[in-house]
PDB file of N, CA and C in Angstrom:
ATOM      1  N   UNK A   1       0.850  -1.174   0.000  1.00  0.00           N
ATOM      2  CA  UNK A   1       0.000   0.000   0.000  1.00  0.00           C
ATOM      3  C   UNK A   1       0.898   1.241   0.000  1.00  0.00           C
ATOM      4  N   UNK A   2       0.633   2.166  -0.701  1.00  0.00           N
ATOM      5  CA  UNK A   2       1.826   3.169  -1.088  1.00  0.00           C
ATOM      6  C   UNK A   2       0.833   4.921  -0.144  1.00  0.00           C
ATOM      7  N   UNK A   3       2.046   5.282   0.225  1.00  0.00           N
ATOM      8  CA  UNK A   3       1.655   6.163   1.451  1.00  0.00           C
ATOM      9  C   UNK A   3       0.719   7.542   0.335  1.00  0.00           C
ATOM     10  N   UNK A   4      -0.667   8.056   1.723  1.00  0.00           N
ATOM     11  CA  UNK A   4      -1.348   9.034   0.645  1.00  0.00           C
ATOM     12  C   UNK A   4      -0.569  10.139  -0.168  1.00  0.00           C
ATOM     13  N   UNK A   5      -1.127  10.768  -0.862  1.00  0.00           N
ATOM     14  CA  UNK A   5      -0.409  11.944  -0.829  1.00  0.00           C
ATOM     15  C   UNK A   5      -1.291  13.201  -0.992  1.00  0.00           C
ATOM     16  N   UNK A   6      -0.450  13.905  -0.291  1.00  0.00           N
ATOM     17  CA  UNK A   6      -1.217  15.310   0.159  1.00  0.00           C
ATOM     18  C   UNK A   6      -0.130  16.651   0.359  1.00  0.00           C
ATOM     19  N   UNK A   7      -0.382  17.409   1.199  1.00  0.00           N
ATOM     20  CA  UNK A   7       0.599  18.286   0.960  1.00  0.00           C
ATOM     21  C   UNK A   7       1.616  18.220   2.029  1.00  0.00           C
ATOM     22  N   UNK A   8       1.560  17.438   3.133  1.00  0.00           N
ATOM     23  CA  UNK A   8       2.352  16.736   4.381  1.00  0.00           C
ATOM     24  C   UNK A   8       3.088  15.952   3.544  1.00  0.00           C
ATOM     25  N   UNK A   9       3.158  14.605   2.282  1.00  0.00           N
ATOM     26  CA  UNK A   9       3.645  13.786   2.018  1.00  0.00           C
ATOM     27  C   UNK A   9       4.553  14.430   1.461  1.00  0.00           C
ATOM     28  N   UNK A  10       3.883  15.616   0.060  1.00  0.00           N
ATOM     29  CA  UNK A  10       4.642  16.245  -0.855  1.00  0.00           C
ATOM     30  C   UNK A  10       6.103  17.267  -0.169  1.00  0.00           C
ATOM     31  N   UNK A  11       5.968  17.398   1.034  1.00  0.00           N
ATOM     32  CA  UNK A  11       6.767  18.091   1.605  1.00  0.00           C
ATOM     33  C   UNK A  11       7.915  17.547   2.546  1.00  0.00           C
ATOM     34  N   UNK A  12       7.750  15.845   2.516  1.00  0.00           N
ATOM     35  CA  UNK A  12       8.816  15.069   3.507  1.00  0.00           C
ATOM     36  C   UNK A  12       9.644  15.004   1.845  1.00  0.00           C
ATOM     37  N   UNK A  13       8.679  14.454   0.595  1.00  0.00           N
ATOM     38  CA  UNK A  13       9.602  14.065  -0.619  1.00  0.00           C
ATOM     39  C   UNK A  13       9.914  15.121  -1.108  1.00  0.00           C
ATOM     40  N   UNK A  14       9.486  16.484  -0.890  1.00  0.00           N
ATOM     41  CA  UNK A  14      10.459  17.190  -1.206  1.00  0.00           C
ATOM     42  C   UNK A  14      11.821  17.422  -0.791  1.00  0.00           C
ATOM     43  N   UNK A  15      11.740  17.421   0.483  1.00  0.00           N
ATOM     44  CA  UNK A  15      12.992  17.688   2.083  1.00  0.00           C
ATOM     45  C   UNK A  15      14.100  16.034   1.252  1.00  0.00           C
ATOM     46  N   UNK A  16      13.342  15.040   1.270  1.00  0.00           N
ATOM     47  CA  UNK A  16      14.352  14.210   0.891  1.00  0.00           C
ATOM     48  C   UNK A  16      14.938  14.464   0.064  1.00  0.00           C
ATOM     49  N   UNK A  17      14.296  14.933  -1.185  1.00  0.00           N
ATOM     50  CA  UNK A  17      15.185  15.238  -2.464  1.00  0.00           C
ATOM     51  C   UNK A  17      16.293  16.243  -2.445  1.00  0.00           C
ATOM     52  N   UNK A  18      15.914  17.197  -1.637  1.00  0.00           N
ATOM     53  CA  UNK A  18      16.938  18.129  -1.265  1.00  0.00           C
ATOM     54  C   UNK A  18      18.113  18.233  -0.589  1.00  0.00           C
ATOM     55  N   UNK A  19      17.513  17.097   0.522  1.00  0.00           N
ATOM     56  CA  UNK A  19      18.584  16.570   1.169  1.00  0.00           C
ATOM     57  C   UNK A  19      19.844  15.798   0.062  1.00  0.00           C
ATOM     58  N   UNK A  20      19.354  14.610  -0.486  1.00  0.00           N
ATOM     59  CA  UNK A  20      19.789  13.990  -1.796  1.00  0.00           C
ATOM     60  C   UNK A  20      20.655  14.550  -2.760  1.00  0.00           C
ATOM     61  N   UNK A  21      20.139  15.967  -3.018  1.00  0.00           N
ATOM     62  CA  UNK A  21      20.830  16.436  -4.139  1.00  0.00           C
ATOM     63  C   UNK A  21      21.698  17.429  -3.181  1.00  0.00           C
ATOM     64  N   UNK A  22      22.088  17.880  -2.281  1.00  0.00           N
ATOM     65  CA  UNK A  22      23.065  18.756  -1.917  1.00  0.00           C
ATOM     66  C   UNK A  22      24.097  17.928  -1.434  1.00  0.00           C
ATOM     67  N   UNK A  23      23.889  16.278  -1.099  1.00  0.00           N
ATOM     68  CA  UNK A  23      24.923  15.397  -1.131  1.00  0.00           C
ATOM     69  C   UNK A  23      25.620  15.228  -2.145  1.00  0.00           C
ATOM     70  N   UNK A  24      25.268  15.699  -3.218  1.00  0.00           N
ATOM     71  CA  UNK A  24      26.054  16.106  -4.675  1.00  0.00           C
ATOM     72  C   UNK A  24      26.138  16.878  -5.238  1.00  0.00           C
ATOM     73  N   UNK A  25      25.787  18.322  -5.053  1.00  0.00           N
ATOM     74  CA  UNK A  25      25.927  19.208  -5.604  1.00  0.00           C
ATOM     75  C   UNK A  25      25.483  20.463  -4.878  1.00  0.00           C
ATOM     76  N   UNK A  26      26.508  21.348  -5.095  1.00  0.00           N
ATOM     77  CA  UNK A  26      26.639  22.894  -4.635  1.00  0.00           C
ATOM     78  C   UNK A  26      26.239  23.477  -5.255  1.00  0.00           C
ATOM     79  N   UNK A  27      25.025  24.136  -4.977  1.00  0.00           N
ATOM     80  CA  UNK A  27      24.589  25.074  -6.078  1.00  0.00           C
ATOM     81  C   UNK A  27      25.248  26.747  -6.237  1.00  0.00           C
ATOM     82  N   UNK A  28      25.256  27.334  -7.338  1.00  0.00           N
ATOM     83  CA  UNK A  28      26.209  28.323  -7.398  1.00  0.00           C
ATOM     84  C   UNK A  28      25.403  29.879  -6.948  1.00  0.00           C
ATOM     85  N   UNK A  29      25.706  30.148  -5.671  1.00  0.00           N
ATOM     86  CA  UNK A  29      25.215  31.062  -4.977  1.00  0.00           C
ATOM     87  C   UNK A  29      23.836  30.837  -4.598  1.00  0.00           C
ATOM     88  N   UNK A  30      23.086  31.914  -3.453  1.00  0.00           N
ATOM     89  CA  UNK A  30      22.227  31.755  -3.450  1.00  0.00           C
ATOM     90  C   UNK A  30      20.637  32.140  -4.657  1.00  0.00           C
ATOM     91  N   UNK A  31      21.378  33.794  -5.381  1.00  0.00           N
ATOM     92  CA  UNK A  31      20.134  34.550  -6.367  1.00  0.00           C
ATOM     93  C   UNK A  31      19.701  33.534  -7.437  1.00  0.00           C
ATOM     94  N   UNK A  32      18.840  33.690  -7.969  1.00  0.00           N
ATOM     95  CA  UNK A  32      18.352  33.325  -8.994  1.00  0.00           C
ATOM     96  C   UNK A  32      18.887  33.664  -9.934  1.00  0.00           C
ATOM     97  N   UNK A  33      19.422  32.807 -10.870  1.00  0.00           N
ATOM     98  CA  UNK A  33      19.859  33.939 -12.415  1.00  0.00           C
ATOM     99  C   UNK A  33      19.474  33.439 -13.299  1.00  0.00           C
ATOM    100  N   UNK A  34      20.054  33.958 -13.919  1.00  0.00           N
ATOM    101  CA  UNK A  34      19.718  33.941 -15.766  1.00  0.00           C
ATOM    102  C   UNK A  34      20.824  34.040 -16.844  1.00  0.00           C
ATOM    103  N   UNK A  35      21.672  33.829 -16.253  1.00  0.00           N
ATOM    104  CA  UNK A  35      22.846  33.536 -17.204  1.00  0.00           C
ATOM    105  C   UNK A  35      22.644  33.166 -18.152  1.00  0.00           C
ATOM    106  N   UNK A  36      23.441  33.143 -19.869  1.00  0.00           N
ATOM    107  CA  UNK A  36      22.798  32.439 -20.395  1.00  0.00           C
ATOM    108  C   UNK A  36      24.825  31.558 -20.617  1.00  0.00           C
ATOM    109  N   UNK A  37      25.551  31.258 -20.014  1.00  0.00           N
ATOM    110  CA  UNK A  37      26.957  30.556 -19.949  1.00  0.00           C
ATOM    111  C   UNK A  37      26.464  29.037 -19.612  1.00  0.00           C
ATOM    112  N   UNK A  38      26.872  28.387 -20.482  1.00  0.00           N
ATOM    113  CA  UNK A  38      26.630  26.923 -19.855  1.00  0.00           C
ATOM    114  C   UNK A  38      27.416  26.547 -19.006  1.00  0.00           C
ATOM    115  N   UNK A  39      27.334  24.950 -18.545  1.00  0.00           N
ATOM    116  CA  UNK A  39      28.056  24.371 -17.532  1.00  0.00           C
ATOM    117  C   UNK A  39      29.478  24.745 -17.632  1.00  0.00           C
ATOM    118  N   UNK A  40      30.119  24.613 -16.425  1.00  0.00           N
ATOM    119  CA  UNK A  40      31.827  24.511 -16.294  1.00  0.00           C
ATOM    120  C   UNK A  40      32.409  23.358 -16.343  1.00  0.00           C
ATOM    121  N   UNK A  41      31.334  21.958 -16.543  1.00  0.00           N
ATOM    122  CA  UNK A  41      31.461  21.247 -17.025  1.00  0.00           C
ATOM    123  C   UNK A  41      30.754  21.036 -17.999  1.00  0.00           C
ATOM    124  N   UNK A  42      32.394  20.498 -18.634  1.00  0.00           N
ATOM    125  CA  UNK A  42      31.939  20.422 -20.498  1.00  0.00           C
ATOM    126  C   UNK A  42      31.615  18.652 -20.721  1.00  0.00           C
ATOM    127  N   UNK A  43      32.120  17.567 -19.692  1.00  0.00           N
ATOM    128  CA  UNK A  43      31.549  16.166 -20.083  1.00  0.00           C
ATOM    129  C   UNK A  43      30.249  16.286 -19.838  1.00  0.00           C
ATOM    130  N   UNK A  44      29.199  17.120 -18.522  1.00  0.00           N
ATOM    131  CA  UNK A  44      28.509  16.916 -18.476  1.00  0.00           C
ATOM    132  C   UNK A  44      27.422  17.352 -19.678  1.00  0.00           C
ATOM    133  N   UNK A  45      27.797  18.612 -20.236  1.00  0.00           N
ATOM    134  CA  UNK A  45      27.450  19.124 -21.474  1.00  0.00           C
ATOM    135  C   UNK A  45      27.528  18.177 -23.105  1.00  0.00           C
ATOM    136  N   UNK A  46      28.311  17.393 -23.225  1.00  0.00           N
ATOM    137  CA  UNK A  46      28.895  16.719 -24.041  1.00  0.00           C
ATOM    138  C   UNK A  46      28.094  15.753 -23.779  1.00  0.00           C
ATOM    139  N   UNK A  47      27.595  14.465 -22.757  1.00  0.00           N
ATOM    140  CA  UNK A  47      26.471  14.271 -22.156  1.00  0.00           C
ATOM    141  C   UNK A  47      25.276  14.864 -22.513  1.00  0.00           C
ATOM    142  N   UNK A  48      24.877  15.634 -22.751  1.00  0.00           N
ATOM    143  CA  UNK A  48      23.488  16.616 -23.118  1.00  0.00           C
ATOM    144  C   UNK A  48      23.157  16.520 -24.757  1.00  0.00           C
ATOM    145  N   UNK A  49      24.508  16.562 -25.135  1.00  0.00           N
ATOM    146  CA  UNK A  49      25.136  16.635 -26.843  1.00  0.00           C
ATOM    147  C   UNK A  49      24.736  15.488 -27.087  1.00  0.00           C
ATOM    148  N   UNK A  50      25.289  14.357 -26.355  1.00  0.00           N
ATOM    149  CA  UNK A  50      25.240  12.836 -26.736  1.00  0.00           C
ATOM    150  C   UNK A  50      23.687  12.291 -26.570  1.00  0.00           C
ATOM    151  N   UNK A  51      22.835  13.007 -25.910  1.00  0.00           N
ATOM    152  CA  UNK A  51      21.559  12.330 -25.321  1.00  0.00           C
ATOM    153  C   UNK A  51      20.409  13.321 -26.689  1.00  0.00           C
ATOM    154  N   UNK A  52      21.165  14.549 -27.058  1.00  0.00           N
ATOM    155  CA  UNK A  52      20.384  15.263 -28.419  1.00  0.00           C
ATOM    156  C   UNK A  52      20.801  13.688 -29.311  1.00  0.00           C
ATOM    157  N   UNK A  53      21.905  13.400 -29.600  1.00  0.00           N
ATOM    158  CA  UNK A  53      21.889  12.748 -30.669  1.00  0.00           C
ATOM    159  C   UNK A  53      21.357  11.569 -30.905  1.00  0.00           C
ATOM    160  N   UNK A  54      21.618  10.920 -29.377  1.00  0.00           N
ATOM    161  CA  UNK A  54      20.845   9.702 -29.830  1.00  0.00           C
ATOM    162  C   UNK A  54      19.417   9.573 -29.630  1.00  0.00           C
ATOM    163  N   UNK A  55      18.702  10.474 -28.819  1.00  0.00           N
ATOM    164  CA  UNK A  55      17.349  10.767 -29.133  1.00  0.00           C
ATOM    165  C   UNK A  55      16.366  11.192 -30.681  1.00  0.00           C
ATOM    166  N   UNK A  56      17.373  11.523 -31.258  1.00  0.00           N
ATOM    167  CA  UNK A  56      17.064  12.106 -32.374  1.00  0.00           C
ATOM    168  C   UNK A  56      16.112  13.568 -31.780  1.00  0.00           C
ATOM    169  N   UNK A  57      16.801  14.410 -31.057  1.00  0.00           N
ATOM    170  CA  UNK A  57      15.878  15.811 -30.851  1.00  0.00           C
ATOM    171  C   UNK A  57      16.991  17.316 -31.167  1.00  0.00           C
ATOM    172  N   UNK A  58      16.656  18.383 -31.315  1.00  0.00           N
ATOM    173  CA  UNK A  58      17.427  19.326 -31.560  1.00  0.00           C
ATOM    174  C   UNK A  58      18.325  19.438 -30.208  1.00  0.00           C
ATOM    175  N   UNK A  59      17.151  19.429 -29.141  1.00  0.00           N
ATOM    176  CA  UNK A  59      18.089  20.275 -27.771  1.00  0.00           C
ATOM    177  C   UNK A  59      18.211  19.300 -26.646  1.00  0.00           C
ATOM    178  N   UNK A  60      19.157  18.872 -25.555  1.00  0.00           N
ATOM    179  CA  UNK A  60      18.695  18.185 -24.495  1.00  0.00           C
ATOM    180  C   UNK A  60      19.486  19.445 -23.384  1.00  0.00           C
ATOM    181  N   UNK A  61      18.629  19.158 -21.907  1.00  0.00           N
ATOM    182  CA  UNK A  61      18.935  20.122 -20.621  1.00  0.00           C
ATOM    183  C   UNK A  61      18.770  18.986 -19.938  1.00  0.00           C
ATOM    184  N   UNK A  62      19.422  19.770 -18.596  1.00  0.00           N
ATOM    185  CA  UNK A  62      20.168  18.582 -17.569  1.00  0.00           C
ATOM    186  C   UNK A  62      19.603  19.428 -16.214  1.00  0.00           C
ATOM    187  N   UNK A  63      19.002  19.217 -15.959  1.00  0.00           N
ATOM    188  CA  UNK A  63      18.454  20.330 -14.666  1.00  0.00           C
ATOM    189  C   UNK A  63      18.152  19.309 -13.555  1.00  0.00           C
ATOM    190  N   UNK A  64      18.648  20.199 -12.536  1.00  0.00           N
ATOM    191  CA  UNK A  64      18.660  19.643 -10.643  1.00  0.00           C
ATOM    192  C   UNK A  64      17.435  20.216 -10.034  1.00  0.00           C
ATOM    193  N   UNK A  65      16.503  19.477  -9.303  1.00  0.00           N
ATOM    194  CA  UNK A  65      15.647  20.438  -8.518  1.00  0.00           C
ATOM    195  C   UNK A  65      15.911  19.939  -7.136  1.00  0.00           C
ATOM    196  N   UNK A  66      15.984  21.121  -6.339  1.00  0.00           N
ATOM    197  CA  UNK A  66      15.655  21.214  -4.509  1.00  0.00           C
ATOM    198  C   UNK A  66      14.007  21.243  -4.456  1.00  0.00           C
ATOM    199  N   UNK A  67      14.308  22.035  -2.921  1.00  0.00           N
ATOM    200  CA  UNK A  67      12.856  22.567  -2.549  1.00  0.00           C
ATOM    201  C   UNK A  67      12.136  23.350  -3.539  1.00  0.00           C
ATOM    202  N   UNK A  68      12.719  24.700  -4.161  1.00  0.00           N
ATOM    203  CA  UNK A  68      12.331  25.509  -4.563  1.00  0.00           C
ATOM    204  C   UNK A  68      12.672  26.287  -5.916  1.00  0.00           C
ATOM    205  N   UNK A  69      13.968  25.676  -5.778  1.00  0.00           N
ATOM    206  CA  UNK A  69      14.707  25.825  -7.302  1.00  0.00           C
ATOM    207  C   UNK A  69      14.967  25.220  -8.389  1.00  0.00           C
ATOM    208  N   UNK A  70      15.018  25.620  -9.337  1.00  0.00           N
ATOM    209  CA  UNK A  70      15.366  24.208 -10.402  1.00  0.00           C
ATOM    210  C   UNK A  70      16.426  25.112 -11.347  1.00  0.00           C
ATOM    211  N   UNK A  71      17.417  24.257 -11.186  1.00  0.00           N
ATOM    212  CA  UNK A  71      18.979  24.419 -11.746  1.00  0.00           C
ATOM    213  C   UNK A  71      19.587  23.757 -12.533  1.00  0.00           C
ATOM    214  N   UNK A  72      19.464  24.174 -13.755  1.00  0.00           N
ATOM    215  CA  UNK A  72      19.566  23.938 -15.346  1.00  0.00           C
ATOM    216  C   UNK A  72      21.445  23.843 -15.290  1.00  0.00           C
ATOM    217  N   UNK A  73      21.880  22.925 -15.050  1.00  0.00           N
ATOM    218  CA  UNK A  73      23.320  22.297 -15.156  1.00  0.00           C
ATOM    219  C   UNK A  73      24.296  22.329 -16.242  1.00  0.00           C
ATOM    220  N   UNK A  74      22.987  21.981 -17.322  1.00  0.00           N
ATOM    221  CA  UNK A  74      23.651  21.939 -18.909  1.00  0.00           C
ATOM    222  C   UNK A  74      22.618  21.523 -19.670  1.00  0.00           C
ATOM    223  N   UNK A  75      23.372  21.997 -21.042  1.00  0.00           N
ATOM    224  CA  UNK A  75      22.175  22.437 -22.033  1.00  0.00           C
ATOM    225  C   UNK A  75      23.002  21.961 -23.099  1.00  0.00           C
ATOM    226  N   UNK A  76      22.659  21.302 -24.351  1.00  0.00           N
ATOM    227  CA  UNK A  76      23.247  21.496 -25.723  1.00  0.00           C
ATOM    228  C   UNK A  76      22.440  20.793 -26.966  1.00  0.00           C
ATOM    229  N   UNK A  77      22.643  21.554 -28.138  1.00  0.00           N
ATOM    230  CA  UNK A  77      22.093  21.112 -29.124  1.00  0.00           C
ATOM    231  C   UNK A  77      22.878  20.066 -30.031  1.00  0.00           C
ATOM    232  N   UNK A  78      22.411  20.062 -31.106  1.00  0.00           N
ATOM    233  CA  UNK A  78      23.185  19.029 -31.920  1.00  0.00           C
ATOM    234  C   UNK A  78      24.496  19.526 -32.313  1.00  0.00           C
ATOM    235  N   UNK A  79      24.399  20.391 -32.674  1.00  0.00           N
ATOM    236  CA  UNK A  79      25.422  21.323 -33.460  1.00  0.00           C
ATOM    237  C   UNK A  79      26.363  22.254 -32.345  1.00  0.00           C
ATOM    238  N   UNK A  80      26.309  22.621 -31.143  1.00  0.00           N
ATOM    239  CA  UNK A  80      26.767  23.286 -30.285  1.00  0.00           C
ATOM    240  C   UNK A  80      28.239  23.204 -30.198  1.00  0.00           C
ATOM    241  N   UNK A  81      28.755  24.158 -30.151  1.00  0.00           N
ATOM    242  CA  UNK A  81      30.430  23.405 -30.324  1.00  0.00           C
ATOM    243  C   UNK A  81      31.170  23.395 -28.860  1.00  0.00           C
ATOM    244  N   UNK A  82      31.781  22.221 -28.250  1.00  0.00           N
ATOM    245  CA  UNK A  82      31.800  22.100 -26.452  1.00  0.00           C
ATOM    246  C   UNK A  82      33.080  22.733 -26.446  1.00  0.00           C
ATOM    247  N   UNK A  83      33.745  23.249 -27.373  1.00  0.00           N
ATOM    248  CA  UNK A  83      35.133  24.110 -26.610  1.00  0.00           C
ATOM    249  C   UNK A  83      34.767  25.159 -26.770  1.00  0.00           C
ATOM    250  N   UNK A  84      33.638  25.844 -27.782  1.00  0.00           N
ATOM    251  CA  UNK A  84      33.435  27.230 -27.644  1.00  0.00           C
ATOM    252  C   UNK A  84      31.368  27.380 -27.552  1.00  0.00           C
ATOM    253  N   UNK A  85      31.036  27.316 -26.197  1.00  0.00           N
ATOM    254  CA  UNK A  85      29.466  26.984 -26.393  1.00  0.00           C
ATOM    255  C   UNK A  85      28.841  28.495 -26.948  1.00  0.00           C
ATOM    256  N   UNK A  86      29.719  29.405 -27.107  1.00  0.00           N
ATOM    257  CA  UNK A  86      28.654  30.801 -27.879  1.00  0.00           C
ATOM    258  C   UNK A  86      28.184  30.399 -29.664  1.00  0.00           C
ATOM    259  N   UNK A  87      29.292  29.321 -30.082  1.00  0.00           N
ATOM    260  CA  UNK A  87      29.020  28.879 -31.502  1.00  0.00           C
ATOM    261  C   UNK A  87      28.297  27.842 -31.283  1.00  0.00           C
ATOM    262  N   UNK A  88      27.485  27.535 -32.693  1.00  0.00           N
ATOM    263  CA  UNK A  88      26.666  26.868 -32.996  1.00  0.00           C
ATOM    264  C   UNK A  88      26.575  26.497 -34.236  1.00  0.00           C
ATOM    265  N   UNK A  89      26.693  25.369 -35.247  1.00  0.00           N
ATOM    266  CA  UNK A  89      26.437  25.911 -36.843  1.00  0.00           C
ATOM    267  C   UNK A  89      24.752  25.955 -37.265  1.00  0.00           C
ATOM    268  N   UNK A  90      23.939  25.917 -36.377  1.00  0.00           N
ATOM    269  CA  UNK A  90      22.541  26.418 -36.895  1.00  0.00           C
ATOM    270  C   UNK A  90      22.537  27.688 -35.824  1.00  0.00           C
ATOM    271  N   UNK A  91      21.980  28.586 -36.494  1.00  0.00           N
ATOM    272  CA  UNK A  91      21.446  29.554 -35.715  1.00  0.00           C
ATOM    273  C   UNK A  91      20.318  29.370 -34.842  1.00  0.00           C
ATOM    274  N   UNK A  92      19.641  28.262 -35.083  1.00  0.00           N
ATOM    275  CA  UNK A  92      18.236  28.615 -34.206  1.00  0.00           C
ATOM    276  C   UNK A  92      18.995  27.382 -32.873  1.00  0.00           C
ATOM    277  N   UNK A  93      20.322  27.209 -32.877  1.00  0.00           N
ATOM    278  CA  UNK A  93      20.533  26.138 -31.662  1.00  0.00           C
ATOM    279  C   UNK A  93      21.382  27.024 -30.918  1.00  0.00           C
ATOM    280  N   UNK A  94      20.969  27.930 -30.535  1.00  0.00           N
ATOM    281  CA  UNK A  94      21.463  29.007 -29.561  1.00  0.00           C
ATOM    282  C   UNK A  94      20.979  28.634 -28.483  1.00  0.00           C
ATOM    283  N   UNK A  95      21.956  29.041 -27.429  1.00  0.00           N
ATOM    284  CA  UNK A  95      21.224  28.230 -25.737  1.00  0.00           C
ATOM    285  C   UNK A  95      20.208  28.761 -25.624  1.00  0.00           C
ATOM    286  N   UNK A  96      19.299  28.117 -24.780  1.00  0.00           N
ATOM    287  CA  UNK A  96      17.872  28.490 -24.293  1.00  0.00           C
ATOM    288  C   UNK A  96      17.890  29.433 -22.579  1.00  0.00           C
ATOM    289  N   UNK A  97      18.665  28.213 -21.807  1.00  0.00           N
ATOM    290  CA  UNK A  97      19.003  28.502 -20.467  1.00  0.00           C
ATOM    291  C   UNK A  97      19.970  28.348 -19.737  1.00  0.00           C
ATOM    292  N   UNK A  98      21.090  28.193 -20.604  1.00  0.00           N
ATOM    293  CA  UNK A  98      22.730  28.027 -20.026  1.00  0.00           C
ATOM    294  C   UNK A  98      22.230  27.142 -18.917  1.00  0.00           C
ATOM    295  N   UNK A  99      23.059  27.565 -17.896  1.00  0.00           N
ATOM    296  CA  UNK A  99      23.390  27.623 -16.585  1.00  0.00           C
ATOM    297  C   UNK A  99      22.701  28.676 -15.970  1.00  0.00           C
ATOM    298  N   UNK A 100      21.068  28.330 -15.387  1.00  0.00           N
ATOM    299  CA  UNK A 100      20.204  29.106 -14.703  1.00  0.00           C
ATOM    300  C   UNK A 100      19.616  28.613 -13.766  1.00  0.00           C
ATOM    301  N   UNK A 101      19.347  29.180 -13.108  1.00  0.00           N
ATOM    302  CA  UNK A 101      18.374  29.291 -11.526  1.00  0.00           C
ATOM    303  C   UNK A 101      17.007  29.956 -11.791  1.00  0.00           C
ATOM    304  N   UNK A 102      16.017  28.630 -11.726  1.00  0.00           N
ATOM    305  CA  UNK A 102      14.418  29.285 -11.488  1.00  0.00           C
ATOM    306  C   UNK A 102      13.998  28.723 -10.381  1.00  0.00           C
ATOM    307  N   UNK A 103      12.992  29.265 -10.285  1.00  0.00           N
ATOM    308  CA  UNK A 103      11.940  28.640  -9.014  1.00  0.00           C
ATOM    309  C   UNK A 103      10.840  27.565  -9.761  1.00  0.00           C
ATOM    310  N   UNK A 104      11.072  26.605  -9.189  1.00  0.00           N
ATOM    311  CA  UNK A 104      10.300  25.367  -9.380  1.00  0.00           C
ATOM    312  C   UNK A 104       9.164  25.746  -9.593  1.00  0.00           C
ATOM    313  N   UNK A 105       8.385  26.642  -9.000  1.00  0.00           N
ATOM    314  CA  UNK A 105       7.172  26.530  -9.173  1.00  0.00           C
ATOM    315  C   UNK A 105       6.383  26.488 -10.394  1.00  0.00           C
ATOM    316  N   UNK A 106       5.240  25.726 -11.170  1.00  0.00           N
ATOM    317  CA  UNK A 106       5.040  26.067 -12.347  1.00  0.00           C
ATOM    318  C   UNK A 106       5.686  25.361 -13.352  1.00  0.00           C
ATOM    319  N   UNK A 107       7.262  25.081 -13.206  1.00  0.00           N
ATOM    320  CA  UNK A 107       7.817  25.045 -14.271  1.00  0.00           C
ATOM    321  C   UNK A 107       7.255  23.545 -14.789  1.00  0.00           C
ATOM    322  N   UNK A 108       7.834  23.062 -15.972  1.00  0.00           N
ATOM    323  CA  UNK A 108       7.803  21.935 -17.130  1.00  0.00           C
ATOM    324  C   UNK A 108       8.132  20.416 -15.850  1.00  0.00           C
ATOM    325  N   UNK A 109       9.327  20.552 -15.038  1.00  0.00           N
ATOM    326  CA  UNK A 109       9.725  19.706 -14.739  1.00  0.00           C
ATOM    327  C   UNK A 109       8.772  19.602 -13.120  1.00  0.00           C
ATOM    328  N   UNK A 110       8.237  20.375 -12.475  1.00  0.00           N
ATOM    329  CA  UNK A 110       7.447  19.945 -11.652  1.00  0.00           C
ATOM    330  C   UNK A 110       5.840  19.500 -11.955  1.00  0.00           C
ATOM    331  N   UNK A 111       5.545  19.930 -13.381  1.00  0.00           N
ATOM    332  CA  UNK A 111       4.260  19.345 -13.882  1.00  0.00           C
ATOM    333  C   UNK A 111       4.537  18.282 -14.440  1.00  0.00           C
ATOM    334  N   UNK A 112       5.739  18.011 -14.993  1.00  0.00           N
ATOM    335  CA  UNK A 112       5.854  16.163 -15.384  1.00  0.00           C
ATOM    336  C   UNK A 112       6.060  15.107 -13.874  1.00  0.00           C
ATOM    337  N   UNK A 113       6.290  15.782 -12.651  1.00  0.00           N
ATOM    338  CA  UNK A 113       6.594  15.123 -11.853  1.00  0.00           C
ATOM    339  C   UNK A 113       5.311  14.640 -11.139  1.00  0.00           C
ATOM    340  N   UNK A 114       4.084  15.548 -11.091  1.00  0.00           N
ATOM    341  CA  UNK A 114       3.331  15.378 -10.677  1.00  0.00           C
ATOM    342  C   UNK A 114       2.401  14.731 -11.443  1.00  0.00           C
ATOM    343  N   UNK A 115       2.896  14.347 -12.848  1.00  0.00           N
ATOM    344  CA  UNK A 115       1.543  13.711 -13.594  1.00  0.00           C
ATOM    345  C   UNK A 115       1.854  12.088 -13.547  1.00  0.00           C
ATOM    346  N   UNK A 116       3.203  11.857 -12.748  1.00  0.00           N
ATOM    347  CA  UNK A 116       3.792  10.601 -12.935  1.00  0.00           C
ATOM    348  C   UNK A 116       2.782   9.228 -11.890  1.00  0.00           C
TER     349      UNK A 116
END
């Protein structure tokens, strides 16, 4: 029997996840931004590159969520070039969200989580 859920449940699995992910990762300051610089890591980016290609899709993103934030790690298209990420040889595969900080709320990745 799998425990209810409500907004008590949604808030221990949130705390866990958060807990979870700061056992691996430091997020970079506290503000929100909007950078649009991708990762400082380029395997993990190259990774992003490799998961566009074999998906067959233009773009893949790599994003972390806590409590409240959701932190876009890495980003790349097919064409993106990983020693220089401002080039691209299509123009329309220009980054979307580098390396950014939003608030979970709303976004794409907390409405796929909840439809699961």
């Amino acid at each position: 029997m799998t425990a209810p859920q409500g907004p008590l449940n949604e808030a221990v699995v949130s705390s866990r996840r958060a807990r979870e992910l700061y056992r691996y990762f430091v997020p970079p300051g506290s503000a929100i931004s909007s950078s649009k610089i991708t990762s400082p890591d380029t395997v993990l980016t190259a990774h992003a590159q490799l998961v566009a290609w074999r998906l067959n899709m233009q773009r893949s993103m790599v994003s972390l969520i806590d409590r409240d934030t959701q932190y876009f790690v890495a980003e790349s298209t097919k064409t993106l070039h990983l020693d220089d990420t401002t080039q691209q040889d299509d123009p329309a595969d220009a980054l979307w969200a580098g390396c950014a900080n939003v608030p979970k709320a709303g976004r794409l990745c907390e409405v796929s989580r909840k439809a699961q």
